[in-house]
Protein backbone atom coordinates (compact mmCIF):
# COMPACT_ATOMS: atom_id res chain seq x y z
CA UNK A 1 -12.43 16.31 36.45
CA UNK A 2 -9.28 15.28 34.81
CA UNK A 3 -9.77 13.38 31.44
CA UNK A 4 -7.31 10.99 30.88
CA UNK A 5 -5.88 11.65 27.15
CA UNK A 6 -3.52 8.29 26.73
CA UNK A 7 -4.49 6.09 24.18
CA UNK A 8 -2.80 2.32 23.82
CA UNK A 9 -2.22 0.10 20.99
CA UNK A 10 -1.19 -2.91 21.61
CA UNK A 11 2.51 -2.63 23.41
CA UNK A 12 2.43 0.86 21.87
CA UNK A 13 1.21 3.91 24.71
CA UNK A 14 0.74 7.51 22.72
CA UNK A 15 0.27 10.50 25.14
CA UNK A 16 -2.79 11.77 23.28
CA UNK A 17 -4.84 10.47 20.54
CA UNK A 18 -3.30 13.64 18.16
CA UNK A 19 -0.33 12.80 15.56
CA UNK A 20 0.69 14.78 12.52
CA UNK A 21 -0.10 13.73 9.56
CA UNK A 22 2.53 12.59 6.87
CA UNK A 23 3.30 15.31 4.57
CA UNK A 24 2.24 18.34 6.28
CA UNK A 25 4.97 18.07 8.91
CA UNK A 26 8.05 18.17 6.88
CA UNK A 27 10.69 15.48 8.28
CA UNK A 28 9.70 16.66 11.48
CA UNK A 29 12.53 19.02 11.98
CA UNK A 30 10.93 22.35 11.08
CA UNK A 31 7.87 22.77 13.47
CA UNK A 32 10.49 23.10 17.23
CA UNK A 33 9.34 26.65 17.77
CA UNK A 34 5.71 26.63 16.46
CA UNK A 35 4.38 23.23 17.87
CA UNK A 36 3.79 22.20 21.63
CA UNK A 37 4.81 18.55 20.98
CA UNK A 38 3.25 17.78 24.76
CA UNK A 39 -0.40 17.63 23.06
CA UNK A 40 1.17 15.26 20.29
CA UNK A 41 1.00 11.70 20.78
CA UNK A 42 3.59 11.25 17.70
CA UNK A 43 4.92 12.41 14.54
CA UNK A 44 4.53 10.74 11.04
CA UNK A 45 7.33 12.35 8.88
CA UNK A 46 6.69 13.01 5.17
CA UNK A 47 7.49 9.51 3.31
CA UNK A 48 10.93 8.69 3.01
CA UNK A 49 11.97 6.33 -0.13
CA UNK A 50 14.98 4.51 -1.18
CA UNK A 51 16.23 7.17 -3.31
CA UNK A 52 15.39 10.84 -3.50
CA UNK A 53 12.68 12.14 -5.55
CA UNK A 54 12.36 15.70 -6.88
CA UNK A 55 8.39 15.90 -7.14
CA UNK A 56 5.86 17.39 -9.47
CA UNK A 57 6.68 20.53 -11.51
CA UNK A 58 5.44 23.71 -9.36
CA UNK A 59 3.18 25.27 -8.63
CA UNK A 60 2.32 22.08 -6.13
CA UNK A 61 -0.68 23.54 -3.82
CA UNK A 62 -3.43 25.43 -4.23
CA UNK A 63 -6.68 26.48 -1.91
CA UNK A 64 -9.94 25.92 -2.62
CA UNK A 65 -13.65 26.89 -2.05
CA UNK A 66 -14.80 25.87 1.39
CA UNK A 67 -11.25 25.57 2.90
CA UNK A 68 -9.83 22.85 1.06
CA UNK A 69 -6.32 22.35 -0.56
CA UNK A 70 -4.90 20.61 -3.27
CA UNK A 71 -1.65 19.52 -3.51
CA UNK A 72 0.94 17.91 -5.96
CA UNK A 73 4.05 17.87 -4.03
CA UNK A 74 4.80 14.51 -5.61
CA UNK A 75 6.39 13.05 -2.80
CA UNK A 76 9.55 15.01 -3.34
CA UNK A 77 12.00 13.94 -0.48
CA UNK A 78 15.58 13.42 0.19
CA UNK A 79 15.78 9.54 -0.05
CA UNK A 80 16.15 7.35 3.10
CA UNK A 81 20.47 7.53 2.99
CA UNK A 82 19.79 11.44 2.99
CA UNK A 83 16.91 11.20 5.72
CA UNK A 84 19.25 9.13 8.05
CA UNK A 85 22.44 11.45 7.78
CA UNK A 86 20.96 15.02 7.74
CA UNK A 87 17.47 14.76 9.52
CA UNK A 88 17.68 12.12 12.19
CA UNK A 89 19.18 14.02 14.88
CA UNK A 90 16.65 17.46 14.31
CA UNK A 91 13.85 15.28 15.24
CA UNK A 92 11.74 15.64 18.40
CA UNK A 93 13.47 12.37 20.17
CA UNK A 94 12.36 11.98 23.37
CA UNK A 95 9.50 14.78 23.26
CA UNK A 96 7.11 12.53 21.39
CA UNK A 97 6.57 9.08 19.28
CA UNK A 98 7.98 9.20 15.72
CA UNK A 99 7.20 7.45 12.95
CA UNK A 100 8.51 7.58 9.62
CA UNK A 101 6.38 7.01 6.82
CA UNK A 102 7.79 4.95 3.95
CA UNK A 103 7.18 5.44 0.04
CA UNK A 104 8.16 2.83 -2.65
CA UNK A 105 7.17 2.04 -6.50
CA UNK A 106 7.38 -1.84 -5.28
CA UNK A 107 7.67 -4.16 -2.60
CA UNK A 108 11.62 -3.98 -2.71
CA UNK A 109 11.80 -0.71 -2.09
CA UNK A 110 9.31 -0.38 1.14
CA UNK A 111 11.58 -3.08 2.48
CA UNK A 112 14.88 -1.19 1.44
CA UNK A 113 13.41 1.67 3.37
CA UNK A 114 12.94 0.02 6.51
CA UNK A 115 16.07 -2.15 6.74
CA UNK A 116 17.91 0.84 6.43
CA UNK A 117 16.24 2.83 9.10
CA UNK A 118 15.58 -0.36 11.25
CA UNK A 119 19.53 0.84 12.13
CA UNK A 120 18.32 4.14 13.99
CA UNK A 121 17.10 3.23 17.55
CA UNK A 122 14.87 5.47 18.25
CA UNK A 123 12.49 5.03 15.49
CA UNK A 124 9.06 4.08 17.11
CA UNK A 125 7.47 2.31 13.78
CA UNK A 126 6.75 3.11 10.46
CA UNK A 127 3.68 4.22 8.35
CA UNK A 128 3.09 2.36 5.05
CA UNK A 129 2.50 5.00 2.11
CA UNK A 130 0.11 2.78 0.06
CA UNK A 131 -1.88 5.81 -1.48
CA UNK A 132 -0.77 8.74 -3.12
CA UNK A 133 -2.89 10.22 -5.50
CA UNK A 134 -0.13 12.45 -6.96
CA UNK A 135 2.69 10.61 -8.80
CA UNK A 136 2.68 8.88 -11.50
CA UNK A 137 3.83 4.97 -10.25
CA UNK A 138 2.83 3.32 -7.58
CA UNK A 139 -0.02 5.18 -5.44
CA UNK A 140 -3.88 4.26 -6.09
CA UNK A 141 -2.44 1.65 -8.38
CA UNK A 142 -0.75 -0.02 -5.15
CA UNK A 143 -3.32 1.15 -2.37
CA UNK A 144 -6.33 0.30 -4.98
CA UNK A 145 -5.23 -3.49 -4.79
CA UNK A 146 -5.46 -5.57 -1.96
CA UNK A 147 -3.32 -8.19 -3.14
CA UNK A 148 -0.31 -5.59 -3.75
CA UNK A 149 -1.42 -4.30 0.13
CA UNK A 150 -0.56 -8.03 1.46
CA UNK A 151 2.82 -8.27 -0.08
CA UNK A 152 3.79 -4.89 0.96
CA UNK A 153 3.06 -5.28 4.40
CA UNK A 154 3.74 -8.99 4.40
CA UNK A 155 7.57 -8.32 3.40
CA UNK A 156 7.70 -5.67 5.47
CA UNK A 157 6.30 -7.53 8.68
CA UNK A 158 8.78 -9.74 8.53
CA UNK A 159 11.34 -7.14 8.19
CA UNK A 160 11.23 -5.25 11.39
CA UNK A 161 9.40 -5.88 15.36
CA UNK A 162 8.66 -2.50 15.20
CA UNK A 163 4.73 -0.63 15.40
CA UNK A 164 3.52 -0.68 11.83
CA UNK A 165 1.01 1.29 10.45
CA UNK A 166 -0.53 1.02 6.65
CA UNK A 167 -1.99 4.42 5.35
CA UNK A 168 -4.90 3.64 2.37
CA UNK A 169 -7.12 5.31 -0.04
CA UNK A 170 -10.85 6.44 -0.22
CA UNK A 171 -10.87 5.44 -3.55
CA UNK A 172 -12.31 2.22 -2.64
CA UNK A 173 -15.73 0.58 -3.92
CA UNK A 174 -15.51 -1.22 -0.59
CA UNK A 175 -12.93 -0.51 1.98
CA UNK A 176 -13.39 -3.94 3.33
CA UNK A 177 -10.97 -6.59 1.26
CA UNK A 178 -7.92 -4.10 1.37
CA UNK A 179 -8.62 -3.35 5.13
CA UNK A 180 -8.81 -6.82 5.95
CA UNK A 181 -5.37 -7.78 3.60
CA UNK A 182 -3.25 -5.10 5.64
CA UNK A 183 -4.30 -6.18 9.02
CA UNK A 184 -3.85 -10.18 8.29
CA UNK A 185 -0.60 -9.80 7.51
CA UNK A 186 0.33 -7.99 10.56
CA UNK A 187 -0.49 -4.25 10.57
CA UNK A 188 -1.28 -3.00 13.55
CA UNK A 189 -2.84 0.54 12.34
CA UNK A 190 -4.20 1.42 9.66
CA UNK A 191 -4.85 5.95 8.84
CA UNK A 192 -7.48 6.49 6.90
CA UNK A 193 -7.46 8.31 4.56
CA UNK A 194 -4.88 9.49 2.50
CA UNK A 195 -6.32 12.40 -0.21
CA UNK A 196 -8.88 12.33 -2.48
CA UNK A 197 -7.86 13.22 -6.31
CA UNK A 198 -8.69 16.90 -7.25
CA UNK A 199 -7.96 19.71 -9.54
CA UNK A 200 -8.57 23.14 -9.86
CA UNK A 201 -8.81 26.02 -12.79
CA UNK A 202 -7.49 29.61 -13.36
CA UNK A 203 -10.72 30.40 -15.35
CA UNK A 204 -8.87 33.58 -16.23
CA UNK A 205 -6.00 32.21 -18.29
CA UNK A 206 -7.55 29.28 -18.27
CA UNK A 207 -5.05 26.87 -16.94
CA UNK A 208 -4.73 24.55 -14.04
CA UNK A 209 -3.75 25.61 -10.96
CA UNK A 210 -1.09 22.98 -10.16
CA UNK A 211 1.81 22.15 -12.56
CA UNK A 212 0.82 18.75 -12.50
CA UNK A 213 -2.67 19.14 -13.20
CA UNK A 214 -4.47 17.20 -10.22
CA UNK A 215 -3.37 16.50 -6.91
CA UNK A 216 -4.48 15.54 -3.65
CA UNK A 217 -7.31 17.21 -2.24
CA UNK A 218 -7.55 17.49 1.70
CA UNK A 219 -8.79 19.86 4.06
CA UNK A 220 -12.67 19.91 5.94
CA UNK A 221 -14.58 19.04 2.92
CA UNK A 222 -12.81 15.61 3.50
CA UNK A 223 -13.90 14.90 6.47
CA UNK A 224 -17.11 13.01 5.70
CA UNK A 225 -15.34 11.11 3.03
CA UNK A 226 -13.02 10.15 5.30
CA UNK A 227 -15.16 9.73 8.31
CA UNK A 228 -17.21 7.28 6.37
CA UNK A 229 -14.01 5.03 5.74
CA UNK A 230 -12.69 5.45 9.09
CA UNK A 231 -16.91 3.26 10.46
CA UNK A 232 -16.42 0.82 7.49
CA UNK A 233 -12.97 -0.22 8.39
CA UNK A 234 -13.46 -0.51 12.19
CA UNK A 235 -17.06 -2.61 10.94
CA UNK A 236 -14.29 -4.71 9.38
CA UNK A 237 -11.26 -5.20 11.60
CA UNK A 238 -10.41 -5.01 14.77
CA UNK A 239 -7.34 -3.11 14.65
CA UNK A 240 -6.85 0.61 15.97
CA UNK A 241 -7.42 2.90 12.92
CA UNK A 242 -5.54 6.31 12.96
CA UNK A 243 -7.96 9.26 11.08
CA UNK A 244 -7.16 11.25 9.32
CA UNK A 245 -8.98 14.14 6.94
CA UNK A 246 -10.58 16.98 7.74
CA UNK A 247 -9.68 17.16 11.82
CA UNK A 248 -9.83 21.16 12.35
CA UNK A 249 -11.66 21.34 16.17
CA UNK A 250 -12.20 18.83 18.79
CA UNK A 251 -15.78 17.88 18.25
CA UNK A 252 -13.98 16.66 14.75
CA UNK A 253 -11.77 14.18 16.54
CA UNK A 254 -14.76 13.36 18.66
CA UNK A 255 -16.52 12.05 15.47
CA UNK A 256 -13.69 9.91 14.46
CA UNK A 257 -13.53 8.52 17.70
CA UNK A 258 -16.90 7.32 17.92
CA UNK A 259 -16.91 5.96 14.36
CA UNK A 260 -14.40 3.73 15.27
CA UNK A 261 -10.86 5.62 15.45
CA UNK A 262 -8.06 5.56 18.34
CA UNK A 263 -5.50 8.09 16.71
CA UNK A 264 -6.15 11.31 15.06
CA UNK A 265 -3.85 12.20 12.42
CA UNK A 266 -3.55 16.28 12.00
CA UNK A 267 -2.37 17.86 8.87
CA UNK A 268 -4.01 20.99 6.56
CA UNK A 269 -5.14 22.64 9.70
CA UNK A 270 -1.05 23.27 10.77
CA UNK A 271 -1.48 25.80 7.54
CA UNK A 272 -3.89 27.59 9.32
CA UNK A 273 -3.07 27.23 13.03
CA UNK A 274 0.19 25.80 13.91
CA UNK A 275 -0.86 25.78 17.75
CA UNK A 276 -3.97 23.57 16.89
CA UNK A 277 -2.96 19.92 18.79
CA UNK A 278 -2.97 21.74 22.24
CA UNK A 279 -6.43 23.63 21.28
CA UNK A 280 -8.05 20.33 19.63
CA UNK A 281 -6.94 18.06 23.01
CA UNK A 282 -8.41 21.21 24.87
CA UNK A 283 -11.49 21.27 23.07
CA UNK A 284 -12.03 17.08 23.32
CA UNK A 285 -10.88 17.19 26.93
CA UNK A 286 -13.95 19.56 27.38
CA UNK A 287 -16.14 17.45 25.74
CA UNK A 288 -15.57 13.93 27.66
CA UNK A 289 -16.24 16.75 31.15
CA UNK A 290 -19.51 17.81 29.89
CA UNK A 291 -20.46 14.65 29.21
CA UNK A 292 -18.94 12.82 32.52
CA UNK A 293 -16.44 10.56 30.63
CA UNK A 294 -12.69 10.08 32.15
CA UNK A 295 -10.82 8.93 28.74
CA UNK A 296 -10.74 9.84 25.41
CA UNK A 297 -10.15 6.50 24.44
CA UNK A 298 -14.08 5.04 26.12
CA UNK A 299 -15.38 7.00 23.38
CA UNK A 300 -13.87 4.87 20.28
CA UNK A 301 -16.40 2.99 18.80
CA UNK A 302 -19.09 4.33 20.71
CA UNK A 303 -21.19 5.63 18.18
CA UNK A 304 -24.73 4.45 18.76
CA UNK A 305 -27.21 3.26 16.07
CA UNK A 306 -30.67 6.11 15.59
């Protein structure tokens, strides 16, 4: 039996459920000879903002216990003028979707972002970076606040036609109100979830592990964290929800499918296994044939009460 592995949302057709996650791709130049981009449905790049940013002090990652990582890159990148004349033609056009996530310390400068790379044709859409737990403005403080979520995506709705995505934070009481802000004003995905604040110790000299003390912690011992967010969002809104946290196997992807998800956003695991997307589509491809189903995408929202 052939499982069908195309997902669709809204005007927007992915190959297969699997993107990269933002930040653990690079601009999406560097992975050509490592990554079989036919078991990608897209790219998100690492976020792109108006000007460039030289990131935390090293060192900026760091393993942990149980397979996790924590990270401080600080959302170091070459600004959007730099993005456009050095990276833009390295990309994977035409071998998969891309979208370029988009950074900013205020409303202005998300819409800065995207005006200027609303001038590149092939850009497929955009991913809103409403939740970094690793620099100093913007970040939680942004992503924590529903009200800042509405005018970000409200200014930048009504700046480009293209797909638009809003990434958000577990660090959430209730998922709910911010959920619900980013999809009325026109979002049309929403990844869940960006990282989880974290630190770790050299009990040795006894100093942090990261220049910048904490960072963003990711990796499998995320993914119930983020599993929960990705049921209480799609309990919320009907919009398609991309996952991501934690996604090492398939039977991971088929969890956040049947809590609610229609994208699965891959990102620590590429420091591990760089040939992962074709094995994870493998793996949930035999899944829906042991279990008689045709498409990965019948088994969003399926999850069924005890």
């Amino acid at each position: 039996m052939k499982v069908d592995t195309t997902v669709r949302m809204g005007s927007l057709e992915l190959r297969t459920p699997l993107l990269t996650g933002s930040g653990t791709f690079g601009y999406g130049d560097e992975f050509h000879t490592l990554v079989d981009y036919r078991a990608l449905g897209g790219i998100v790049t690492k976020s792109i903002s108006a000007h460039p940013r030289p990131g935390n002090p090293p060192p900026r990652i760091c393993e942990t216990p149980g397979g996790g990582i924590i990270n401080s890159i600080g959302l170091a990148n070459i600004g959007v003028d730099g993005f456009i004349a050095d990276k833009v033609s390295a990309l994977p056009i035409g071998e998969t979707r891309v979208f370029i996530s988009v950074v900013g310390d205020a409303v202005e400068e998300y819409v800065t972002v995207v005006e200027k790379l609303e001038q590149v044709d092939w850009v497929d859409g955009y991913e809103l970076n409403l939740s970094c737990p690793n620099v100093k403005q913007g970040g939680l403080d942004i992503g924590g606040d529903w009200r800042a979520v509405a005018a970000i995506v409200r200014e930048v709705r009504a700046a480009t036609g293209r797909f638009l995505a809003v990434k958000l934070t577990p660090h959430q009481p209730r998922i709910a109100p911010v959920v619900e802000a980013a999809a009325g004003e026109g979002a049309e995905a929403l990844t869940l979830t960006n990282t989880l604040v974290g630190m770790a110790v050299d009990v040795e000299r006894r100093r942090p592990l990261l220049g910048a003390v904490t960072g963003g912690y990711s990796g499998p011992p995320l993914k119930p964290v983020a599993l929960a967010m990705v049921w209480q969002a799609a309990q919320a809104v009907d919009v398609p929800i991309w996952a991501s946290g934690g996604i090492v196997t398939g039977l991971d992807g088929v969890e956040f499918l049947l809590a609610g998800a229609s994208g699965l956003q891959l990102g620590s695991v590429f420091f591990a296994d760089t040939k992962a997307p074709g094995r994870i589509l493998q793996e949930m491809c035999d899944y829906c044939e042991r279990h008689g189903i045709t498409r990965l995408a019948d088994l969003t929202g399926k999850l069924e009460p005890l």
